[in-house]
Protein backbone atom coordinates (compact mmCIF):
# COMPACT_ATOMS: atom_id res chain seq x y z
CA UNK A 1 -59.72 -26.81 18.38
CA UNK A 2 -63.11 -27.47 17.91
CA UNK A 3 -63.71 -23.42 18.51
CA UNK A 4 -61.57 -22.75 15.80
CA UNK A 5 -64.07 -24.23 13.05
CA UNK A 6 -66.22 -21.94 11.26
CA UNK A 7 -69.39 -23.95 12.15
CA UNK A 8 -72.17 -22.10 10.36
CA UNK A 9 -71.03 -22.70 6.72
CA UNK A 10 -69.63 -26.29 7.78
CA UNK A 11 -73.32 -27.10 9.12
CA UNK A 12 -75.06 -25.74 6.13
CA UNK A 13 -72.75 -27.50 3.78
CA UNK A 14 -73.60 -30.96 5.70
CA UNK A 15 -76.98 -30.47 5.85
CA UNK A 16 -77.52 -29.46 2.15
CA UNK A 17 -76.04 -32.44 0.91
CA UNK A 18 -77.94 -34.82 3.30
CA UNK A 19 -81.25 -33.37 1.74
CA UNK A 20 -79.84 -33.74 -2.08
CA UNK A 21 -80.44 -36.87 -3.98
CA UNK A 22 -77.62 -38.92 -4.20
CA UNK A 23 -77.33 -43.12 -4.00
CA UNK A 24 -77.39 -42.94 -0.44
CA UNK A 25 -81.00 -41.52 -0.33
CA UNK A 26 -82.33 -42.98 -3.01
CA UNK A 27 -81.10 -46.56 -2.27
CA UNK A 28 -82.43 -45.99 1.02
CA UNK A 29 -86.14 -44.51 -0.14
CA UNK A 30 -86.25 -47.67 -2.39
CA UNK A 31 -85.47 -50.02 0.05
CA UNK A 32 -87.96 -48.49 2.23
CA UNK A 33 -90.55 -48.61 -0.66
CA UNK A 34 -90.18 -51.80 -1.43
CA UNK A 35 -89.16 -53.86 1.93
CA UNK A 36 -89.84 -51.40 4.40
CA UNK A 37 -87.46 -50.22 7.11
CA UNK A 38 -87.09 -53.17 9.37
CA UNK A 39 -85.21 -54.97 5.89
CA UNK A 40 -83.96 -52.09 5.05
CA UNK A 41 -82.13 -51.82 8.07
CA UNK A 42 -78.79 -53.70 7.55
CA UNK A 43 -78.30 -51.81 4.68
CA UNK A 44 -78.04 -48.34 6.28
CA UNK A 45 -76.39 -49.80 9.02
CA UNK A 46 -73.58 -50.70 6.24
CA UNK A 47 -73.59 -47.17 5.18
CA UNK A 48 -72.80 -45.55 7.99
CA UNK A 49 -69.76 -47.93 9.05
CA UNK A 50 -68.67 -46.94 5.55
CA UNK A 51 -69.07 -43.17 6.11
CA UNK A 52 -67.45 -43.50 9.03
CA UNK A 53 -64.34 -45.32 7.73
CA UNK A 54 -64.33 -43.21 4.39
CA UNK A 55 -64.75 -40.22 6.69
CA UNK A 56 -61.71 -41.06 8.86
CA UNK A 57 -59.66 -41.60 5.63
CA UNK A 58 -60.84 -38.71 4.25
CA UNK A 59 -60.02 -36.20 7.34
CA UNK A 60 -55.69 -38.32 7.68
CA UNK A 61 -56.10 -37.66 3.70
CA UNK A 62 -56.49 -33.96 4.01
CA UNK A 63 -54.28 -33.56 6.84
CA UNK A 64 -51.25 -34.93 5.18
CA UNK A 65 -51.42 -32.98 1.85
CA UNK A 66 -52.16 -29.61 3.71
CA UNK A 67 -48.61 -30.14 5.70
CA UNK A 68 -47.35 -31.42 2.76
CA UNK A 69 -48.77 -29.00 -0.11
CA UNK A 70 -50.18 -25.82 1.66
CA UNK A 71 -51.99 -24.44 -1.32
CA UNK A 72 -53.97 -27.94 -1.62
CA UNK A 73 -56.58 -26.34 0.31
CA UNK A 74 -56.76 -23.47 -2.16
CA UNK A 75 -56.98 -25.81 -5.21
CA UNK A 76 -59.31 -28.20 -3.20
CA UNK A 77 -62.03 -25.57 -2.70
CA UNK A 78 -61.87 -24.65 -6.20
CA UNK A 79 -62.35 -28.92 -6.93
CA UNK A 80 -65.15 -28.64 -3.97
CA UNK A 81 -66.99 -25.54 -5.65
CA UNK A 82 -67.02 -27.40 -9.14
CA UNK A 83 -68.33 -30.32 -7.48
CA UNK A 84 -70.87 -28.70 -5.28
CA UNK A 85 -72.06 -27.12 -8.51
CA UNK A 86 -72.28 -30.11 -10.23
CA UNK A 87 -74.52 -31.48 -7.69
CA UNK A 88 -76.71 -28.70 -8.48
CA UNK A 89 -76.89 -29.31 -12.14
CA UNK A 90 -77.60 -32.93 -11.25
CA UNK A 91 -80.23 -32.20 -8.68
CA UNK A 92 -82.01 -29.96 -11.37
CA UNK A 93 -81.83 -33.38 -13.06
CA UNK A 94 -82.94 -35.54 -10.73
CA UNK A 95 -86.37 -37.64 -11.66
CA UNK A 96 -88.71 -39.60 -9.13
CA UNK A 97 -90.58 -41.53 -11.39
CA UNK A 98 -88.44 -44.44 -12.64
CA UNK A 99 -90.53 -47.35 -13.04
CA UNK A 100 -87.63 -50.20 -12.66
CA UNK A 101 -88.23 -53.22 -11.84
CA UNK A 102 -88.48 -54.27 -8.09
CA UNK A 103 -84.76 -54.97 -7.04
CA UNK A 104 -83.31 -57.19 -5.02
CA UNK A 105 -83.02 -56.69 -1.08
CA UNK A 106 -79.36 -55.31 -0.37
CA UNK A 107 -77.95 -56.31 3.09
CA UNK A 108 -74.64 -54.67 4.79
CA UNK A 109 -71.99 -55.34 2.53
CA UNK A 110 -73.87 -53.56 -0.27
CA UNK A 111 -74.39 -50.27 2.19
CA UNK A 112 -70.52 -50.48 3.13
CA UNK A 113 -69.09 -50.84 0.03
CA UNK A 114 -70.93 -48.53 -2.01
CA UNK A 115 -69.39 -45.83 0.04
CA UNK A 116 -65.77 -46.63 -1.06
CA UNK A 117 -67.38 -46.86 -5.04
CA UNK A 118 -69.71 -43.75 -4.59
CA UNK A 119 -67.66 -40.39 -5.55
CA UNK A 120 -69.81 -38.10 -4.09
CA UNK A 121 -69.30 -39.53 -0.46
CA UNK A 122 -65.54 -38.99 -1.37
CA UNK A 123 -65.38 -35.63 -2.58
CA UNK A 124 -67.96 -34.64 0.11
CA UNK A 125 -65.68 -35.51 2.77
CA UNK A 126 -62.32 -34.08 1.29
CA UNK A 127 -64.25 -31.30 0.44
CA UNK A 128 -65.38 -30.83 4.27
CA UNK A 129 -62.57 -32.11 5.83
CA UNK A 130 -59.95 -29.50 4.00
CA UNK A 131 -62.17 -26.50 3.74
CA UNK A 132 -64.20 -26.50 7.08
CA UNK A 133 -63.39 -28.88 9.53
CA UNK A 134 -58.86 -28.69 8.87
CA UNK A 135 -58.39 -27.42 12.37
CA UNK A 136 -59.54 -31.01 13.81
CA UNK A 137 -58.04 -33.37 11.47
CA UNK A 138 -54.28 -33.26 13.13
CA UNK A 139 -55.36 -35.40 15.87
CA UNK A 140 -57.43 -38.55 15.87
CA UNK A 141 -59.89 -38.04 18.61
CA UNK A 142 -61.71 -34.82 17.31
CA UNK A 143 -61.18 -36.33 13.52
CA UNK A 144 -63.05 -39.46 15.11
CA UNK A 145 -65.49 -37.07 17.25
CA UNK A 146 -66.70 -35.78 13.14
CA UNK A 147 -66.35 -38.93 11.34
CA UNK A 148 -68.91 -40.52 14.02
CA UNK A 149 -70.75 -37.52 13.74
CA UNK A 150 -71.14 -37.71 10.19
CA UNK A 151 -72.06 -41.59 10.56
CA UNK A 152 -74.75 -40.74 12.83
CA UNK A 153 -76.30 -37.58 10.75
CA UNK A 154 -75.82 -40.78 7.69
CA UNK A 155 -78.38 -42.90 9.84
CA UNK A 156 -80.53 -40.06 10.86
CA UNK A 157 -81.05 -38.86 7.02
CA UNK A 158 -81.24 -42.63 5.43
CA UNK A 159 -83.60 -43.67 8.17
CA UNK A 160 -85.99 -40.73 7.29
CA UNK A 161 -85.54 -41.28 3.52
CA UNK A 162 -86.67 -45.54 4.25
CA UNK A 163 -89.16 -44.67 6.81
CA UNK A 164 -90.65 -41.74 4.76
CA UNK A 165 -90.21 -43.42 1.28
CA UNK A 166 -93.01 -44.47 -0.14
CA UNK A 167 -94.84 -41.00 0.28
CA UNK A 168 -91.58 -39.03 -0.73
CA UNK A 169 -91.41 -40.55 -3.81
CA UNK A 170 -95.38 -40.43 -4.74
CA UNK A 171 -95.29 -36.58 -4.36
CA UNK A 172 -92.03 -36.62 -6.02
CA UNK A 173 -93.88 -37.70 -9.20
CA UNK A 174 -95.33 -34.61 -9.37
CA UNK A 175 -93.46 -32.38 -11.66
CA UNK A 176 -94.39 -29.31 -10.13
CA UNK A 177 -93.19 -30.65 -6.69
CA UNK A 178 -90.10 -32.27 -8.02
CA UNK A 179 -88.84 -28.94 -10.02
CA UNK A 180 -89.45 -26.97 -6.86
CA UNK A 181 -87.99 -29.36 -4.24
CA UNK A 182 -85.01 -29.58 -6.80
CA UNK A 183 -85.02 -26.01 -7.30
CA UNK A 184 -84.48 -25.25 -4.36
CA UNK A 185 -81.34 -27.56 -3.35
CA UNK A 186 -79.63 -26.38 -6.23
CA UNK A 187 -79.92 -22.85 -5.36
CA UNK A 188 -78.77 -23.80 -1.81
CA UNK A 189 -75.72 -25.59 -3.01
CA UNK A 190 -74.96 -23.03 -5.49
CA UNK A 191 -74.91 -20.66 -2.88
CA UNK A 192 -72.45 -22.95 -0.70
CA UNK A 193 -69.88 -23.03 -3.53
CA UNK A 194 -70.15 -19.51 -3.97
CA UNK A 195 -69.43 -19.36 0.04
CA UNK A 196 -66.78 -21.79 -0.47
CA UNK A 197 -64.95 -19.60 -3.09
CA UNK A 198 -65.77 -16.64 -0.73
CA UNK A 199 -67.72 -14.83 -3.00
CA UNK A 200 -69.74 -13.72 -0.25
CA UNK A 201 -67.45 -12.33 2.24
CA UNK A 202 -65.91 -10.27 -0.70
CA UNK A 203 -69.19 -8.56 -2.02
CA UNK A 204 -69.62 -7.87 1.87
CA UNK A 205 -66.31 -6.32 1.94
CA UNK A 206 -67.23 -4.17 -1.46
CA UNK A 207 -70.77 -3.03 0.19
CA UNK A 208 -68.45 -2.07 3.25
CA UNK A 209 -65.89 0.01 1.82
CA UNK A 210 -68.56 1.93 -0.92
């Protein structure tokens, strides 16, 4: 089951989007700025039970409308490639140096429920769950074995971006580091939606055959 996963690509895809901002992160990096990790710990604590819930949904989700509708997988990694790309566009986007005003502490609930509100946690784990990781999501153990998996690489990433906050976001104020650390997650995910389309594998099968 779990041999029958293309790992490589599904590994690359999770790891990408850990790295690009999103309101996970940058929640997380504020909350570290401001209260430091120990207050900011509730809060990722909420946001992995909600990945981990979402996740679970996500993976029965998936499973159901590929026995049901077969070519949903075809049309979902077309919706996954236009929504990895638009990550890219808004990581190109992406600015370090708002000035707001210092927010109020947010505790578990405001971790956990943001994950049912935030659409890039959604699509993320459709996206996943019916174009990489569909030969585990038929039975609940292995769909559980990912969804904690995902939690865990959720507390791993948010930790780092509280922990490592405060200096993230003062070299992130930098243009020149910004546009470059930007840069190159969009390439990256461009690249991924590409694979996902399987762009790749068919220029390697042109290069082959010439």
């Amino acid at each position: 089951m779990f041999s029958e996963v293309d790992w490589v690509p599904a590994l690359t895809f999770v790891l990408i989007t850990a790295l690009s901002p999103g309101p996970n992160n940058l929640s997380s990096a504020s909350m570290g700025v401001f209260y430091g990790y120990k207050r900011s710990l509730a809060y990722i604590v909420g946001i992995i039970c909600g990945i981990l819930i979402t996740s679970i949904l996500a993976g029965l989700i998936a499973d159901v409308l590929l026995q049901v509708f077969p070519a949903y997988e075809t049309i979902l990694r077309g919706v996954g490639a236009v929504y990895i790309l638009w990550l890219a566009y808004r990581t190109l986007q992406a600015s370090y140096t708002d000035e707001a005003d210092r927010p109020e502490p947010m505790g578990f609930w405001d971790g956990f429920i943001l994950q049912f509100l935030n659409v890039k946690v959604m699509l993320f784990s459709l996206t996943l769950y019916a174009s990489y990781l569909y030969p585990v999501i038929d039975q609940f153990l292995p769909l559980f074995i990912t969804a904690a998996a995902l939690a865990a690489r959720a507390f791993l990433i948010n930790s780092l971006w509280s922990l490592f906050g405060e200096s993230i976001r003062r070299w992130l104020r930098k243009p020149a580091v910004s546009m470059a650390f930007n840069t190159i997650i969009a390439l990256a995910l461009v690249y991924n939606a590409a694979d996902l389309l399987g762009i790749p594998k068919f220029i390697k099968q042109i290069l082959t055959i010439n």
